[in-house]
N, C-alpha and C. Protein backbone atom coordinates (compact mmCIF):
# COMPACT_ATOMS: atom_id res chain seq x y z
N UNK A 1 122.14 116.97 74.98
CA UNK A 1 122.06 117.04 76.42
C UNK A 1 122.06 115.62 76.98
N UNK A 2 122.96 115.40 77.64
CA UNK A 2 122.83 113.81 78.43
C UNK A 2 122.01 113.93 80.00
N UNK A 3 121.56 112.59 79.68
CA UNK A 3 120.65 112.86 80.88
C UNK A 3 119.31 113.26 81.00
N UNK A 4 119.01 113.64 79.77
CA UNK A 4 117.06 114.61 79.66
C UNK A 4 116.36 113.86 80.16
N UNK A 5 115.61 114.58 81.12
CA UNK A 5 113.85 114.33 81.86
C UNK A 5 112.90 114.24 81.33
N UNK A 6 112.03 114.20 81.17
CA UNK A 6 110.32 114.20 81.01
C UNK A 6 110.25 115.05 81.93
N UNK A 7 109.63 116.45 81.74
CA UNK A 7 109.28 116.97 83.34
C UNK A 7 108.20 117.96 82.88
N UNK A 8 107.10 118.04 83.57
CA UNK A 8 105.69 118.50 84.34
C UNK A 8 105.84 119.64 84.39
N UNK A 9 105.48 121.11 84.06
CA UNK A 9 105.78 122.16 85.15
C UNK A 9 104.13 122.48 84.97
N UNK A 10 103.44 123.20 85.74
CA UNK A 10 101.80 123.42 86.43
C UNK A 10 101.75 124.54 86.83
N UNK A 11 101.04 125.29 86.46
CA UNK A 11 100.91 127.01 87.01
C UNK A 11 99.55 126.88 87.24
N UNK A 12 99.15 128.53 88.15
CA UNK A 12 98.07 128.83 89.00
C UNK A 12 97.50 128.95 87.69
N UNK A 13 96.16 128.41 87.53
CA UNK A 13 94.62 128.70 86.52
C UNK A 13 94.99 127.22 85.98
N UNK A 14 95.91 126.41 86.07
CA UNK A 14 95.69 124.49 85.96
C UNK A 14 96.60 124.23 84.45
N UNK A 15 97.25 125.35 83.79
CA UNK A 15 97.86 125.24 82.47
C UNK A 15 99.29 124.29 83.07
N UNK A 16 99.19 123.42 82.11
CA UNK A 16 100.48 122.73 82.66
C UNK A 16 101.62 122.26 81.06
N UNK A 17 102.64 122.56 80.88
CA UNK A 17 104.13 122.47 79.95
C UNK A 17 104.63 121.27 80.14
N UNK A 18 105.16 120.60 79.57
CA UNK A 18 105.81 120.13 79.70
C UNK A 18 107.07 119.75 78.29
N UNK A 19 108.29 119.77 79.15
CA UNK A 19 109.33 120.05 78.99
C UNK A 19 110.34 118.48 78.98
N UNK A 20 111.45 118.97 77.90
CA UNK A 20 112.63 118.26 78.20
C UNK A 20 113.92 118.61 78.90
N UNK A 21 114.58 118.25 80.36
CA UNK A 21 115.52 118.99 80.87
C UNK A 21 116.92 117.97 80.88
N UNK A 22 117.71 118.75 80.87
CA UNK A 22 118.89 117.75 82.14
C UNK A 22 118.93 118.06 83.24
N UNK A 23 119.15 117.36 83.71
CA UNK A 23 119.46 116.72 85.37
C UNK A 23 119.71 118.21 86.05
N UNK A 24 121.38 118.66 85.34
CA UNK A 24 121.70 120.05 85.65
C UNK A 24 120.91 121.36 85.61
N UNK A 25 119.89 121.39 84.44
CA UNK A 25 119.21 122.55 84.48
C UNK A 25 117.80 122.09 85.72
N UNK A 26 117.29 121.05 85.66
CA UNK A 26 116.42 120.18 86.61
C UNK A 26 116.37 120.97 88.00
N UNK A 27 117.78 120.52 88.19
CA UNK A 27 118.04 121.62 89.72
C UNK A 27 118.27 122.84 90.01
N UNK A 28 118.17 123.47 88.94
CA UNK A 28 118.62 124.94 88.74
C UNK A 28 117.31 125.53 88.79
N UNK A 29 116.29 124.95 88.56
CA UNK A 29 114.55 125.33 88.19
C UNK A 29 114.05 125.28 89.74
N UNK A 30 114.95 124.31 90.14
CA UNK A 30 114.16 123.79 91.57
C UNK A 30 114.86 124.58 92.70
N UNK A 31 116.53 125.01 92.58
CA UNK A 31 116.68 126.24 92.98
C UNK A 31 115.92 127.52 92.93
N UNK A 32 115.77 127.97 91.47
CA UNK A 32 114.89 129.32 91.44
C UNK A 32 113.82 129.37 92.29
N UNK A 33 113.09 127.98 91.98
CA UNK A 33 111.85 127.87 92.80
C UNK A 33 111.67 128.11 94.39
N UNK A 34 112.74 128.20 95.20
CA UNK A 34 112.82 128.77 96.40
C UNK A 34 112.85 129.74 96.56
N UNK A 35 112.82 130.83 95.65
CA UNK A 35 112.41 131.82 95.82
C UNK A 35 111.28 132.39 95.59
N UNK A 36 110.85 132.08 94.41
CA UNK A 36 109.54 131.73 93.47
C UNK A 36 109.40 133.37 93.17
N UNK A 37 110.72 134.08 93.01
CA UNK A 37 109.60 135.86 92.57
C UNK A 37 110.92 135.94 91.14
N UNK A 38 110.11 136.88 90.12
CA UNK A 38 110.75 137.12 89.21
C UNK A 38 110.33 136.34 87.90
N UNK A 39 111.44 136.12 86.72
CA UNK A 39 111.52 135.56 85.72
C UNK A 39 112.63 134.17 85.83
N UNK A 40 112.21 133.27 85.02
CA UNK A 40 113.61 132.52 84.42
C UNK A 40 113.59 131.86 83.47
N UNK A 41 114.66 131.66 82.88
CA UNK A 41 114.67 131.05 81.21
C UNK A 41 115.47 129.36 81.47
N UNK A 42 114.72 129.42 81.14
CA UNK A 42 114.65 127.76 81.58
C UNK A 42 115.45 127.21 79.78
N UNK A 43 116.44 126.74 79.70
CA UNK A 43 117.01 126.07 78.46
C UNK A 43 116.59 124.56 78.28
N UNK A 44 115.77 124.38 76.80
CA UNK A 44 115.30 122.97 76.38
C UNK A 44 116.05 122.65 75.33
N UNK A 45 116.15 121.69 75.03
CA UNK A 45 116.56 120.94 74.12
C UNK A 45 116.36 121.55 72.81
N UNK A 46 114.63 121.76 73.10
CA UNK A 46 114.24 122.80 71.51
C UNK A 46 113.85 123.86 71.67
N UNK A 47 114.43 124.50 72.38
CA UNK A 47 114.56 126.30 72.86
C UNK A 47 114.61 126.51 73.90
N UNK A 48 114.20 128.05 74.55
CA UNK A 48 114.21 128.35 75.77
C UNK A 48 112.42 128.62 76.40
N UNK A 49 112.18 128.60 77.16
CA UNK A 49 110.98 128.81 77.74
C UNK A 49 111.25 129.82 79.21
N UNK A 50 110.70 130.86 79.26
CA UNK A 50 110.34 131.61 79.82
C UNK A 50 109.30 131.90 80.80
N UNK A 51 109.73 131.75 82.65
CA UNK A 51 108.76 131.15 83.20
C UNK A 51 108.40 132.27 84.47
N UNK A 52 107.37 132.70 84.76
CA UNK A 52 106.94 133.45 85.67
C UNK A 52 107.02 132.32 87.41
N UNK A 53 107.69 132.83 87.64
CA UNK A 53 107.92 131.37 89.14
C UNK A 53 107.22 131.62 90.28
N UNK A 54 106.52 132.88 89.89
CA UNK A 54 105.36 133.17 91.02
C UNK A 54 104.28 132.55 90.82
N UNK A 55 103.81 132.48 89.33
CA UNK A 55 102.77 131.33 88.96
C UNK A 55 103.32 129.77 88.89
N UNK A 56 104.16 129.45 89.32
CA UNK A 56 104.45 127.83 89.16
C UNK A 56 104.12 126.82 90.05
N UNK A 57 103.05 125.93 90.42
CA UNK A 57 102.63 125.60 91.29
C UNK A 57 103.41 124.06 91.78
N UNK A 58 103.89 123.52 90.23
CA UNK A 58 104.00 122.06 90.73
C UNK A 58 105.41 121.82 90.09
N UNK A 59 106.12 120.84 89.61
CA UNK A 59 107.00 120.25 89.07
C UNK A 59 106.92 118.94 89.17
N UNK A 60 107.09 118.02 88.60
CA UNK A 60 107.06 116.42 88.07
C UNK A 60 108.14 116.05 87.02
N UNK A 61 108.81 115.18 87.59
CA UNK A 61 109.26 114.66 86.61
C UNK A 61 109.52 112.87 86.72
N UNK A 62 109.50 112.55 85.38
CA UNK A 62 109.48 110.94 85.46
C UNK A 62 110.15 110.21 86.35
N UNK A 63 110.22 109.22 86.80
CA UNK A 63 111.16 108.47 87.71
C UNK A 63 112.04 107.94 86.51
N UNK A 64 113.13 107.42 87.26
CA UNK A 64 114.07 106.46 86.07
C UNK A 64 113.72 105.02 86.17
N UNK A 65 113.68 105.08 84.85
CA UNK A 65 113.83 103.87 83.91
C UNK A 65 114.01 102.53 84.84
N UNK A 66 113.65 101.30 85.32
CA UNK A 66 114.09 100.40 86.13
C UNK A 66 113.85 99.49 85.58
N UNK A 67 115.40 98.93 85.35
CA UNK A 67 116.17 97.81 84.80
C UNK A 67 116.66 96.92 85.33
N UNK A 68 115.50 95.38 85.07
CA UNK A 68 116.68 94.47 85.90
C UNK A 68 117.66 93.89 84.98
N UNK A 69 119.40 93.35 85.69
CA UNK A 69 119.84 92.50 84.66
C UNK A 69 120.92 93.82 83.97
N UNK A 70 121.58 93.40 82.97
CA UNK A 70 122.68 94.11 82.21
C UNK A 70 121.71 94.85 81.47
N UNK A 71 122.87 96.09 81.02
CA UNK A 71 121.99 96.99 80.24
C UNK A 71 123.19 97.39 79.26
N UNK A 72 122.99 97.87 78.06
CA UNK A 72 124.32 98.53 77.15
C UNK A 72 124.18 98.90 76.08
């Protein structure tokens, strides 16, 4: 996967996951999340995770990397 996050997810009773995403699935979580009713299978790097989005309270994920100068 190019691109993977560090990312946070936090449900109601304080249990909090955390996950490796890309960018693409990133926004696809944060889509669902406007609705917040149902199931979704969220695809990781090292499986799938299965998420109740009525319990999901938070999302976080790392900022990028900041580089001064050439990078390669």
């Amino acid at each position: 996967m190019a691109d993977v996050e560090i990312v946070e997810i936090g449900f109601s009773g304080g249990s909090v996951i955390v996950v490796r995403l890309a960018a693409a699935k990133l926004k696809e979580l944060r889509k669902a999340l406007e609705k917040a009713e149902g199931w979704a299978d969220l695809e990781t790097p090292t499986g799938v995770v299965h998420l109740d989005l009525a319990q999901v309270q938070f999302v976080r994920n790392d900022a990028p990397a900041q580089t001064v100068g050439f990078t390669g």
